[in-house]
Protein backbone atom coordinates (compact mmCIF):
# COMPACT_ATOMS: atom_id res chain seq x y z
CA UNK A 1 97.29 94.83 68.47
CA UNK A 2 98.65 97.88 66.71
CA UNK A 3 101.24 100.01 67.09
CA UNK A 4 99.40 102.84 68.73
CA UNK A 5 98.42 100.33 71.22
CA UNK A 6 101.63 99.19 72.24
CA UNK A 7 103.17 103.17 72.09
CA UNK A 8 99.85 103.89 74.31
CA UNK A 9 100.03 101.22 77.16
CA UNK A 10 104.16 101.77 77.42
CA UNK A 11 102.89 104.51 80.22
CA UNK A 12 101.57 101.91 82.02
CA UNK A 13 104.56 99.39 82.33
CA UNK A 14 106.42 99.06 85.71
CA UNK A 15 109.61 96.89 84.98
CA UNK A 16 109.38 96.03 88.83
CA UNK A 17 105.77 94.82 88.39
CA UNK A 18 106.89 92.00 86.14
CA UNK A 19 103.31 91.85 83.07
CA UNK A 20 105.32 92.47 80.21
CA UNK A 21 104.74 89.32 79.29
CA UNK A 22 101.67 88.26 81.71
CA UNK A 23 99.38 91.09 80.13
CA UNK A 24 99.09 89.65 76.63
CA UNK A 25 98.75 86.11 78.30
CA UNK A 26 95.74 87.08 79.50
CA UNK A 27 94.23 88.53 76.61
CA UNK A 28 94.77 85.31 74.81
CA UNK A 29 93.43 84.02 77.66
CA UNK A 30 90.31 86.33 76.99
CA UNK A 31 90.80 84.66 73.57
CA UNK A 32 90.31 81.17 74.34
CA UNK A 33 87.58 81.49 77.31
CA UNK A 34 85.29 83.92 76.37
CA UNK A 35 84.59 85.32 79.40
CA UNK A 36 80.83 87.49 79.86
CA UNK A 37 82.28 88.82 83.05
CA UNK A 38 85.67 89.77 84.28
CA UNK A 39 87.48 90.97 87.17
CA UNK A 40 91.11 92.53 88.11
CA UNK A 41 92.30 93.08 91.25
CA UNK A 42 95.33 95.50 90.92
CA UNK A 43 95.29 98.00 88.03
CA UNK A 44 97.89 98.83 85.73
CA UNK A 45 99.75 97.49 82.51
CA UNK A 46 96.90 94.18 82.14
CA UNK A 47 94.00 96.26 82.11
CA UNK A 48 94.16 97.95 78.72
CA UNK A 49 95.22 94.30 76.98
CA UNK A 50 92.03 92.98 78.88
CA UNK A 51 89.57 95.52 77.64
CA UNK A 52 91.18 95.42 74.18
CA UNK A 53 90.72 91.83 74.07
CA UNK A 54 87.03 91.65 75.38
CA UNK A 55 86.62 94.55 72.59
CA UNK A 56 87.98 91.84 70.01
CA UNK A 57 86.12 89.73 70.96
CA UNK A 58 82.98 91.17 71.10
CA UNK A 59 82.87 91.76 67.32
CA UNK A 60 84.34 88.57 66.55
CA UNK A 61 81.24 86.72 67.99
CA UNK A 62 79.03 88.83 66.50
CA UNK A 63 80.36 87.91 63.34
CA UNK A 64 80.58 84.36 64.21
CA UNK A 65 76.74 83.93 65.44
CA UNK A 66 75.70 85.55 61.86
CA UNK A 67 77.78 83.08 60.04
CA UNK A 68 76.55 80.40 62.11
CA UNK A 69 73.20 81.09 61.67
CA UNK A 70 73.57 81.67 58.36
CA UNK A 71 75.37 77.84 57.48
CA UNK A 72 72.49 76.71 60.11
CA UNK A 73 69.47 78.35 57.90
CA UNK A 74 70.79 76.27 54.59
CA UNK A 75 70.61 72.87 56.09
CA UNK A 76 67.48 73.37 57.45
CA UNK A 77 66.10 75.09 54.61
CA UNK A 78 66.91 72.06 52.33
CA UNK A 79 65.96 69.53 55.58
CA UNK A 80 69.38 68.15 55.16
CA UNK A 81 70.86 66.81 58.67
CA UNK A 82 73.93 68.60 60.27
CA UNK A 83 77.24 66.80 58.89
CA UNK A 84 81.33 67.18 59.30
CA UNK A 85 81.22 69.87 56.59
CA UNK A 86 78.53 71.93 58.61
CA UNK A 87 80.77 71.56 61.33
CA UNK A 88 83.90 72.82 59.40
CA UNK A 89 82.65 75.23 57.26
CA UNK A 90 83.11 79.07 58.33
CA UNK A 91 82.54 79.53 61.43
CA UNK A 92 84.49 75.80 62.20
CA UNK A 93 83.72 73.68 64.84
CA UNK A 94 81.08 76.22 66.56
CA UNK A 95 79.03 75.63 69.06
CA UNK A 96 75.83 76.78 68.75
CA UNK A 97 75.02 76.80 72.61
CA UNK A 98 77.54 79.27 73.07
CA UNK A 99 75.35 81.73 70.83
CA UNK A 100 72.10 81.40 72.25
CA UNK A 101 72.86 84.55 74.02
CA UNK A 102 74.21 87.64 72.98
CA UNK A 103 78.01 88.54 74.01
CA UNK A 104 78.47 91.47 76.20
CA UNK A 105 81.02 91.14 78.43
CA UNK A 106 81.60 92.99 81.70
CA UNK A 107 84.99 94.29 83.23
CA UNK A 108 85.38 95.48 86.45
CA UNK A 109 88.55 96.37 87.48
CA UNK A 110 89.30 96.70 91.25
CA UNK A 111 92.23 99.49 92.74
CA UNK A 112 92.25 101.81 95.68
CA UNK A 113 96.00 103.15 94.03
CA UNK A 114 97.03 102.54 97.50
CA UNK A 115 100.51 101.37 96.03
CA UNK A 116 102.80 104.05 95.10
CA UNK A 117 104.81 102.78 92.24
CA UNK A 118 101.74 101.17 90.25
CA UNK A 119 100.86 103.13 87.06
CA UNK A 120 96.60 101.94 88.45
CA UNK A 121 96.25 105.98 88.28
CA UNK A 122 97.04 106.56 84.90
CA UNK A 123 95.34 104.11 83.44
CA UNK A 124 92.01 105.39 83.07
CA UNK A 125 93.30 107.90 80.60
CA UNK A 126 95.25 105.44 78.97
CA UNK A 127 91.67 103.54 78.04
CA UNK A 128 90.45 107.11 76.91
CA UNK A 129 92.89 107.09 74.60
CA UNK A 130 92.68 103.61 72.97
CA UNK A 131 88.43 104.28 72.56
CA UNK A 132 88.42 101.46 75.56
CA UNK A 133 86.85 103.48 78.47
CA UNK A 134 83.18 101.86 76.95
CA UNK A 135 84.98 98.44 78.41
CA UNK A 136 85.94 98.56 81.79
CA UNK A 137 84.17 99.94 85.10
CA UNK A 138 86.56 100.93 87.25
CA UNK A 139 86.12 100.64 91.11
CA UNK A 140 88.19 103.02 93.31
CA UNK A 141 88.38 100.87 96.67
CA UNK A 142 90.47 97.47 98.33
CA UNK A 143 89.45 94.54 97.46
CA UNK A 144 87.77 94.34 100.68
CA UNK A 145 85.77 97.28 100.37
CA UNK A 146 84.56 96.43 96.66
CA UNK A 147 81.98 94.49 97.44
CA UNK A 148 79.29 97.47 96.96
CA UNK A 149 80.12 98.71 94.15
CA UNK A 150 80.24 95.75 91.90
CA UNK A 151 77.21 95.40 89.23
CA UNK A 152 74.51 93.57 90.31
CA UNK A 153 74.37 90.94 88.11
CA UNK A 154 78.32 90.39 88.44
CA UNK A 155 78.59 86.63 89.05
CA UNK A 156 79.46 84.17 88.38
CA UNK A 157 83.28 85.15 87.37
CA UNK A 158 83.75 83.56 84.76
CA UNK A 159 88.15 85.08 84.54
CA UNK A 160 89.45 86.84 87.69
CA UNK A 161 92.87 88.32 87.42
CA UNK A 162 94.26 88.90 90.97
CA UNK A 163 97.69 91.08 91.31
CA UNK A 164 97.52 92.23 94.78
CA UNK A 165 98.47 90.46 98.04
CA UNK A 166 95.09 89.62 98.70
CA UNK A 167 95.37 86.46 97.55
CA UNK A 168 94.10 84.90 100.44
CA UNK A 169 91.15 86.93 101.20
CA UNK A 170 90.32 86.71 97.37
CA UNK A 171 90.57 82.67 98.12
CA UNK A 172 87.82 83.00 101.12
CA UNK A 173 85.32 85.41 99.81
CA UNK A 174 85.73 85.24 95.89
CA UNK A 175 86.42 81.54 94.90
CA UNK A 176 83.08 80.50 95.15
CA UNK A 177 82.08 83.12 93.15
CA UNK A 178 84.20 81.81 89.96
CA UNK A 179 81.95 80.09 87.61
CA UNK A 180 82.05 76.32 88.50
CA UNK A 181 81.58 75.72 84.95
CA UNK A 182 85.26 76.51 83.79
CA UNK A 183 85.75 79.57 85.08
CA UNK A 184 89.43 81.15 85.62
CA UNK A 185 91.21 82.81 88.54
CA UNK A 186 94.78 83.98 87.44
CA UNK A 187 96.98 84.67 90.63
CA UNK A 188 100.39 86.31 90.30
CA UNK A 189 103.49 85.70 91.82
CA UNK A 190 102.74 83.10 94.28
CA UNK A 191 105.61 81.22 93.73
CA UNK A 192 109.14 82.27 95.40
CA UNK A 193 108.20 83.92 98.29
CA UNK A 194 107.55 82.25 102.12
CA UNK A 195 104.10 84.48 101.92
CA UNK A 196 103.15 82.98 98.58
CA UNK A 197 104.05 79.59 99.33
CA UNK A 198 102.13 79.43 102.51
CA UNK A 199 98.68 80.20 100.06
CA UNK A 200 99.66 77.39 97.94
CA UNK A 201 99.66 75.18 100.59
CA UNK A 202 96.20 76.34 101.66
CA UNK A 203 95.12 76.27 98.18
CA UNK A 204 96.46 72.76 97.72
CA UNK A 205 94.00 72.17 101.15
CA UNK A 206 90.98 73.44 99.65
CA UNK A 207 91.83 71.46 96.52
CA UNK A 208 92.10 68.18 98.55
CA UNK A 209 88.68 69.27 100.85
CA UNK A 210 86.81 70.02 97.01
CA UNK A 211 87.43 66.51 95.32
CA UNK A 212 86.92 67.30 91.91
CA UNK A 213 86.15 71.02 91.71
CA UNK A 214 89.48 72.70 91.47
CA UNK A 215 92.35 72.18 88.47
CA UNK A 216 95.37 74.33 89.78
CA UNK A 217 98.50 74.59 87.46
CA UNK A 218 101.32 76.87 88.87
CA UNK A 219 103.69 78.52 85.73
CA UNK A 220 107.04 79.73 86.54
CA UNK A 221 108.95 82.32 84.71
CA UNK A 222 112.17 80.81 85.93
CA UNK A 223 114.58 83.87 84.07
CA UNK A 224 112.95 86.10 86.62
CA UNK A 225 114.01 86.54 90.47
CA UNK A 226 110.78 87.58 91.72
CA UNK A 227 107.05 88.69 90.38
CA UNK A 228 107.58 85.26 88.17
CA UNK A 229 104.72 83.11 88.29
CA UNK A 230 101.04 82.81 87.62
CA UNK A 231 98.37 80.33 89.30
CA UNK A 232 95.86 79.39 87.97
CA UNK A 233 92.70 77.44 88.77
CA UNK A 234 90.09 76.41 87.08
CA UNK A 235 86.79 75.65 88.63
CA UNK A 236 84.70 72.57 87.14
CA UNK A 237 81.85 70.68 87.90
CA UNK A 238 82.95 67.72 86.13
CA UNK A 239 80.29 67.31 83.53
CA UNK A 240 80.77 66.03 80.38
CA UNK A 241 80.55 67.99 77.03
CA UNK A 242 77.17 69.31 75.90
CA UNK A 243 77.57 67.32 71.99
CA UNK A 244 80.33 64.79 73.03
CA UNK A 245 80.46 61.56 71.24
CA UNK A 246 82.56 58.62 71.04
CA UNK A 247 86.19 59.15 69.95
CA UNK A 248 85.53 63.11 69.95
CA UNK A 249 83.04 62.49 67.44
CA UNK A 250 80.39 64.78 67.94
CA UNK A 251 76.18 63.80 67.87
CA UNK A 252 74.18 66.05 65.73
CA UNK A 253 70.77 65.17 67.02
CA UNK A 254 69.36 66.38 70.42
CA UNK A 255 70.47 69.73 72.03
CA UNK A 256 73.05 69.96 69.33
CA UNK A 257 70.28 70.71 66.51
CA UNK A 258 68.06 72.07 69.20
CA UNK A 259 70.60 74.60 69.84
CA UNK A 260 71.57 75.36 66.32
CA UNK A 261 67.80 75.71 65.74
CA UNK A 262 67.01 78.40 67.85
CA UNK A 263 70.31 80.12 67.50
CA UNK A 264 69.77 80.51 63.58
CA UNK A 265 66.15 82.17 64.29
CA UNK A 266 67.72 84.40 67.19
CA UNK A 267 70.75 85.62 64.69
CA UNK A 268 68.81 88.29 62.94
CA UNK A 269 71.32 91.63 63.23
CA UNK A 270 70.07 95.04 62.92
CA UNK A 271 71.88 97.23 60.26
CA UNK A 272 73.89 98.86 62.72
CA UNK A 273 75.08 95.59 64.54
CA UNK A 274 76.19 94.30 60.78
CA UNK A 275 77.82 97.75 60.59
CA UNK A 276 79.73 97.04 63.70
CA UNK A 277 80.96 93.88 62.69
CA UNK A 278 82.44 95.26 59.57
């Protein structure tokens, strides 16, 4: 990130809300778990570092599924199986699955700006400003009262980023909705405080009740005396790699060149999505 972005989302940062170093956790986050469809609960410093990622993202699939297909078309083209060198050559260690279908994240991000000292209000002008405003859907209402105005087609979660002290409620009425196949929910600050130690404790409940469903790591930010942790939990349904082998060796017959078949005749880009990924 540049420094216009960092000059641009200084507006945002609240020392007393303690993301200076959460916000660009999450993008990497973003990074690492490609999420299609995002939600914050509690506006402010994150959100810009969230949109940019998904933004960087975006166009780095887009230039990965090209360069897949294109690695794809010259094996098959020559009838020559799928090998280690496929698999390392540019873009390495892809998986075709997760280009079958296009990359277009959504971010909704949820704040009523009932809390005085957030910076929630200013932020939509901050995303003006950074060309992010394209990224993000912002909903003007509690988390209670969101429910409405979320996209259709919003679910399953697949990374949930919840800053508010609806925690709990967000436990009852949105956990289900994370996707059960690795999706993310990011809690803050659940850590040193009575409140927040009470939801673990229910969490670790639901975690016992769900045998196998929930992964729950709790980090600590232990030079900080409050707003110093993140939880998060990962939903799974336990099922084993889609091109697992032995040994972390991986099988190139099956769904793995079934996949990379129909992903290299689905990668054709218009001249303007090229242009885009320039």
């Amino acid at each position: 990130m540049t420094t216009d972005f960092d000059t641009a989302v200084a507006a945002l940062r609240v020392p007393g809300m303690g993301t200076e170093t959460i916000a660009p956790f999450l993008a990497n986050l973003v990074d690492i778990t490609r999420p299609r469809r995002v939600l914050e609960v509690g506006m402010g410093y994150t959100t810009p570092f969230l949109a940019a990622a998904l933004d960087r993202t975006s166009r780095r699939v887009r230039q990965e599924s090209v360069a897949l297909a294109a690695k794809t078309r010259s094996y098959l083209s020559s009838e020559t199986p799928l090998d280690d060198a496929w698999l390392r050559a540019e873009p390495p260690l892809a998986a075709p699955a997760s280009y079958l279908e296009p990359y277009r994240p959504v971010f909704v991000a949820v704040d009523d700006g009932s809390i005085a000292e957030s910076s929630a209000r200013q932020v939509a002008q901050v995303l003006d400003d950074l060309g992010l405003t394209h990224q993000v859907t912002i909903v003007d209402a509690p988390l209670r009262a969101c429910d409405a105005a979320l996209p259709p087609d919003f679910e399953p979660i697949d990374l949930a980023w919840v800053d508010a002290w609806d925690c709990l409620y967000f436990l009852d009425h949105f956990l289900d909705r994370i996707n059960p196949e690795g999706g993310v929910a990011v809690l803050h600050y659940l850590m040193t405080y009575p409140e927040g130690e009470a939801i673990l404790r229910y969490l670790a409940g639901l975690q016992r009740s769900r045998p196998g469903e929930l992964e729950i790591l709790n980090l600590l930010e232990p030079h900080k005396l409050r707003q110093n942790s993140v939880t998060m939990i990962r939903r799974t349904s336990g099922r084993p790699p889609r091109y697992a082998g032995p040994g972390g060796r991986i099988r190139y017959d099956g769904d793995l060149i079934d996949d990379a078949r129909t992903q290299a005749g689905q990668a054709h880009p218009t001249d303007k999505e090229q242009e885009r990924t320039k």
